[in-house]
C-alpha atoms as a PDB file:
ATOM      1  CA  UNK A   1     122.185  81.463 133.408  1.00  0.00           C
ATOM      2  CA  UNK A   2     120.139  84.106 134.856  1.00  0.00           C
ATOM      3  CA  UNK A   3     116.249  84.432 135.029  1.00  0.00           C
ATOM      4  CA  UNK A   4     114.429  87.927 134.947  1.00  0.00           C
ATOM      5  CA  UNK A   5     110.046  88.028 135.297  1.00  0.00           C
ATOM      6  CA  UNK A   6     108.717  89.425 132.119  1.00  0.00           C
ATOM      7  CA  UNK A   7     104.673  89.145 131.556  1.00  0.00           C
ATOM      8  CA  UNK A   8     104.543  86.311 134.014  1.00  0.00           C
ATOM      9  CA  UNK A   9     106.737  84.081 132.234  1.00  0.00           C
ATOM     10  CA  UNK A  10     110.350  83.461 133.167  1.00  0.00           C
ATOM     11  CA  UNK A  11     113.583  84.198 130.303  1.00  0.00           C
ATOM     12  CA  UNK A  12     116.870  83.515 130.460  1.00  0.00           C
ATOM     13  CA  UNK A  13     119.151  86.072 129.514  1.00  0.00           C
ATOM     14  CA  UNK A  14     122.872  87.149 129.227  1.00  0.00           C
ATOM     15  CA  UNK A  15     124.731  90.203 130.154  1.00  0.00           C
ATOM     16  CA  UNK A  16     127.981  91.450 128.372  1.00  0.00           C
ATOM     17  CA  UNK A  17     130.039  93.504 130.712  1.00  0.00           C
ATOM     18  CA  UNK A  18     131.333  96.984 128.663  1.00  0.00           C
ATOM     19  CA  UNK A  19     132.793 100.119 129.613  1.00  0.00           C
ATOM     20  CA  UNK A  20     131.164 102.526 132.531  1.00  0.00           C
ATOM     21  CA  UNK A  21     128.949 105.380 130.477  1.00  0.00           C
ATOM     22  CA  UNK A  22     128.598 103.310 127.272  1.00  0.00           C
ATOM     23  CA  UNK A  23     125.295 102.427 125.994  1.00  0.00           C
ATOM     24  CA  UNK A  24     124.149  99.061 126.767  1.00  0.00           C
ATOM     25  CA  UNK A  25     123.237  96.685 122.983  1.00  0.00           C
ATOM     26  CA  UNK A  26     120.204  94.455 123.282  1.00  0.00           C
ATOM     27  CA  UNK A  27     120.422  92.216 121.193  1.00  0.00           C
ATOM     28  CA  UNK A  28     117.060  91.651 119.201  1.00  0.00           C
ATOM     29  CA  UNK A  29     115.977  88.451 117.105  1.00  0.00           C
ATOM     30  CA  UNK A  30     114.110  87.345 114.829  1.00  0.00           C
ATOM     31  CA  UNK A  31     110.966  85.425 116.083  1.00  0.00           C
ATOM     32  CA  UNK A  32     112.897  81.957 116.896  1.00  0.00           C
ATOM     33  CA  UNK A  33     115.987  82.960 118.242  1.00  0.00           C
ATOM     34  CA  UNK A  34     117.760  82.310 121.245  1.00  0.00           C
ATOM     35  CA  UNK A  35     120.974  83.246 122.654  1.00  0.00           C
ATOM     36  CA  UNK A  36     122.942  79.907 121.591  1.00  0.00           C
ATOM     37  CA  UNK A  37     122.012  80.844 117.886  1.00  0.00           C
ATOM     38  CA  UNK A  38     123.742  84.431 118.415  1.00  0.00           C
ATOM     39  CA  UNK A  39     127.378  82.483 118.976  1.00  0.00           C
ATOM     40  CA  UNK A  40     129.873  85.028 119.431  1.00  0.00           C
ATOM     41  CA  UNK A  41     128.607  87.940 117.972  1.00  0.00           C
ATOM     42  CA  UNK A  42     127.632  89.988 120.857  1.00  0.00           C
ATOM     43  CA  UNK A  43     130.748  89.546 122.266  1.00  0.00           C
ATOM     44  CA  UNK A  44     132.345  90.494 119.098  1.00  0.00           C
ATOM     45  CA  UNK A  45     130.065  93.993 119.118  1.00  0.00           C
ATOM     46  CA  UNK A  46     130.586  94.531 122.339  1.00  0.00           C
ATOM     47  CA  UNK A  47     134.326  94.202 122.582  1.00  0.00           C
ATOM     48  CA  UNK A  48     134.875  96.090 119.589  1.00  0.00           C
ATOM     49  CA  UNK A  49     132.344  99.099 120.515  1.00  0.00           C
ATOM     50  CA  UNK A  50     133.175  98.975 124.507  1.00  0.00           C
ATOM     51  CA  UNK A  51     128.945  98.957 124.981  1.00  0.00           C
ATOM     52  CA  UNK A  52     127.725  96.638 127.389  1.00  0.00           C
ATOM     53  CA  UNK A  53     125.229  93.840 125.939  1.00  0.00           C
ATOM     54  CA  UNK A  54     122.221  92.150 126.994  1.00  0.00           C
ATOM     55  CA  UNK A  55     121.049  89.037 124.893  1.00  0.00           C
ATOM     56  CA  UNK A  56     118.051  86.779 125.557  1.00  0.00           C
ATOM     57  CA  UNK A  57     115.839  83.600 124.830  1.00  0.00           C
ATOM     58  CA  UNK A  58     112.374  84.227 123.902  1.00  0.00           C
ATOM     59  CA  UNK A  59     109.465  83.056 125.550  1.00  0.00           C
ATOM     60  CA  UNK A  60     109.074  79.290 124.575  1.00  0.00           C
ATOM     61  CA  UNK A  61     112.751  79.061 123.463  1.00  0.00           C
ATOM     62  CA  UNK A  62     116.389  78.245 124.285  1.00  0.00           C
ATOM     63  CA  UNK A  63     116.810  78.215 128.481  1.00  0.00           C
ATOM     64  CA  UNK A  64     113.166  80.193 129.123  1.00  0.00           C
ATOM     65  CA  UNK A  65     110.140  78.967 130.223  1.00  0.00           C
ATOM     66  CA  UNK A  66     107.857  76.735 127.906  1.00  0.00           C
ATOM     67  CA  UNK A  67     105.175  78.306 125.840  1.00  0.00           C
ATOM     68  CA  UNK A  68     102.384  76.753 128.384  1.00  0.00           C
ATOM     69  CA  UNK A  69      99.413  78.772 126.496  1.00  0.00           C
ATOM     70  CA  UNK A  70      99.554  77.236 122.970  1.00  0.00           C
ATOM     71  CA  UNK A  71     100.266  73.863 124.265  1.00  0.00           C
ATOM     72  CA  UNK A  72      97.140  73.729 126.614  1.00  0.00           C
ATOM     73  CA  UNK A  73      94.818  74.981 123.089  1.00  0.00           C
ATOM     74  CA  UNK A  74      96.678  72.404 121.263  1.00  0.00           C
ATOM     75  CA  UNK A  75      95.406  70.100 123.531  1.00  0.00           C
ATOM     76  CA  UNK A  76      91.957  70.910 123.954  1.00  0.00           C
ATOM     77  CA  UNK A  77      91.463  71.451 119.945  1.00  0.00           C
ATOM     78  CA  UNK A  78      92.855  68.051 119.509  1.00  0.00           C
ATOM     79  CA  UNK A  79      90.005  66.113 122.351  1.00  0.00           C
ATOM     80  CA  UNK A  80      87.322  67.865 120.038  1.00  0.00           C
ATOM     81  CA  UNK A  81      87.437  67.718 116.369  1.00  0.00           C
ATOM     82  CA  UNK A  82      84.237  68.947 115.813  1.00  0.00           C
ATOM     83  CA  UNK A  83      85.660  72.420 117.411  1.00  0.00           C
ATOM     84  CA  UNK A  84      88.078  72.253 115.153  1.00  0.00           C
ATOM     85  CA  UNK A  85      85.531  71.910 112.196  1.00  0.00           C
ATOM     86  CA  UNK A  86      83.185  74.429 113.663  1.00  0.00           C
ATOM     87  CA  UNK A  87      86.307  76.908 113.848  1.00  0.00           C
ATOM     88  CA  UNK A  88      87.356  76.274 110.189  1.00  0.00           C
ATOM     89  CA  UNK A  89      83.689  77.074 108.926  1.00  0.00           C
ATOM     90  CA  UNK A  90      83.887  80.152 110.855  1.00  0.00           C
ATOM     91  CA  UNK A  91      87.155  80.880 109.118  1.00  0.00           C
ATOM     92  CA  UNK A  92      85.541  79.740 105.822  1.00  0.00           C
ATOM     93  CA  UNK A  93      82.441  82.302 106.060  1.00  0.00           C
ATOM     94  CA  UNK A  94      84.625  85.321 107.131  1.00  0.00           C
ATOM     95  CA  UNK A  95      86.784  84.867 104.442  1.00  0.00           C
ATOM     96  CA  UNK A  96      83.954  84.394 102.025  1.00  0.00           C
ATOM     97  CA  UNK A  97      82.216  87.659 103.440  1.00  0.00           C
ATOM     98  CA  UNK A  98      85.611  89.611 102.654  1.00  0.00           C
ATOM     99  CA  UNK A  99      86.497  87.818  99.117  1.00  0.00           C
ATOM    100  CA  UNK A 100      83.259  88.469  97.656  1.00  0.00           C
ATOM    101  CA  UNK A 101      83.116  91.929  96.790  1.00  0.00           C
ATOM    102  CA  UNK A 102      86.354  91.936  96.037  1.00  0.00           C
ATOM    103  CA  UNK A 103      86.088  89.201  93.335  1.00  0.00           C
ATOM    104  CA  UNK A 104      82.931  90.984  91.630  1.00  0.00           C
ATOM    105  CA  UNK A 105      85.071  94.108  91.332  1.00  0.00           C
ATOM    106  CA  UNK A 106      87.935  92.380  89.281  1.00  0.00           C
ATOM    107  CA  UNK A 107      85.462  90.706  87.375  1.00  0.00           C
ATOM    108  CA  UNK A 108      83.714  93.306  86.633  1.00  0.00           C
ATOM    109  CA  UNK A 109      87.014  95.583  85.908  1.00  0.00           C
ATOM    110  CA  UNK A 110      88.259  92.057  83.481  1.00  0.00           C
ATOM    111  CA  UNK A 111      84.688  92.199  81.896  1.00  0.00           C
ATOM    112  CA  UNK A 112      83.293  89.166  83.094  1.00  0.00           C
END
């Protein structure tokens, strides 16, 4: 399967031969697709419209390249749980911050 250089990471991908002058179908996905998942449909669409096709595996799925980045935080989160703490306070206080004018307009609009 071929290989193309996109952002520094490497996907697979799949080209559907169609008709000279036809558009060419890319195939989009939803975020965890791959090409195996597709099956036959692109085929299908292609064959029946005469486009060409080009279907693909997302970075970190099917036959492309691992999703390096989110492993390597994983990682390092995981050898300090007090970052992980500190991070979730942080969380905890910007959420606060936004929430708390909200909630005093609905109580306020309720009549508490």
């Amino acid at each position: 399967m071929p290989h193309l250089e996109a952002a520094g990471h490497s996907l697979s991908y799949e080209r559907i031969e169609g008709e000279a002058g036809k558009p060419v179908l890319v195939f989009l996905h939803e975020g965890l697709g791959s090409i195996r998942q597709w099956r036959e449909f692109p085929a299908k669409v292609c064959a029946a419209t005469g486009c060409a096709g080009v279907v693909y595996d997302r970075y970190g799925y099917g036959q492309s390249e691992v999703l390096a980045e989110p492993r390597r935080r994983y990682e390092t989160l995981m050898a300090e749980p007090a970052q992980i703490d500190r991070l979730l306070a942080e969380g905890a206080e910007k959420a606060r911050a936004i929430a708390k004018p909200v909630m005093e307009r609905v109580r306020r609009a309720i009549g508490m």
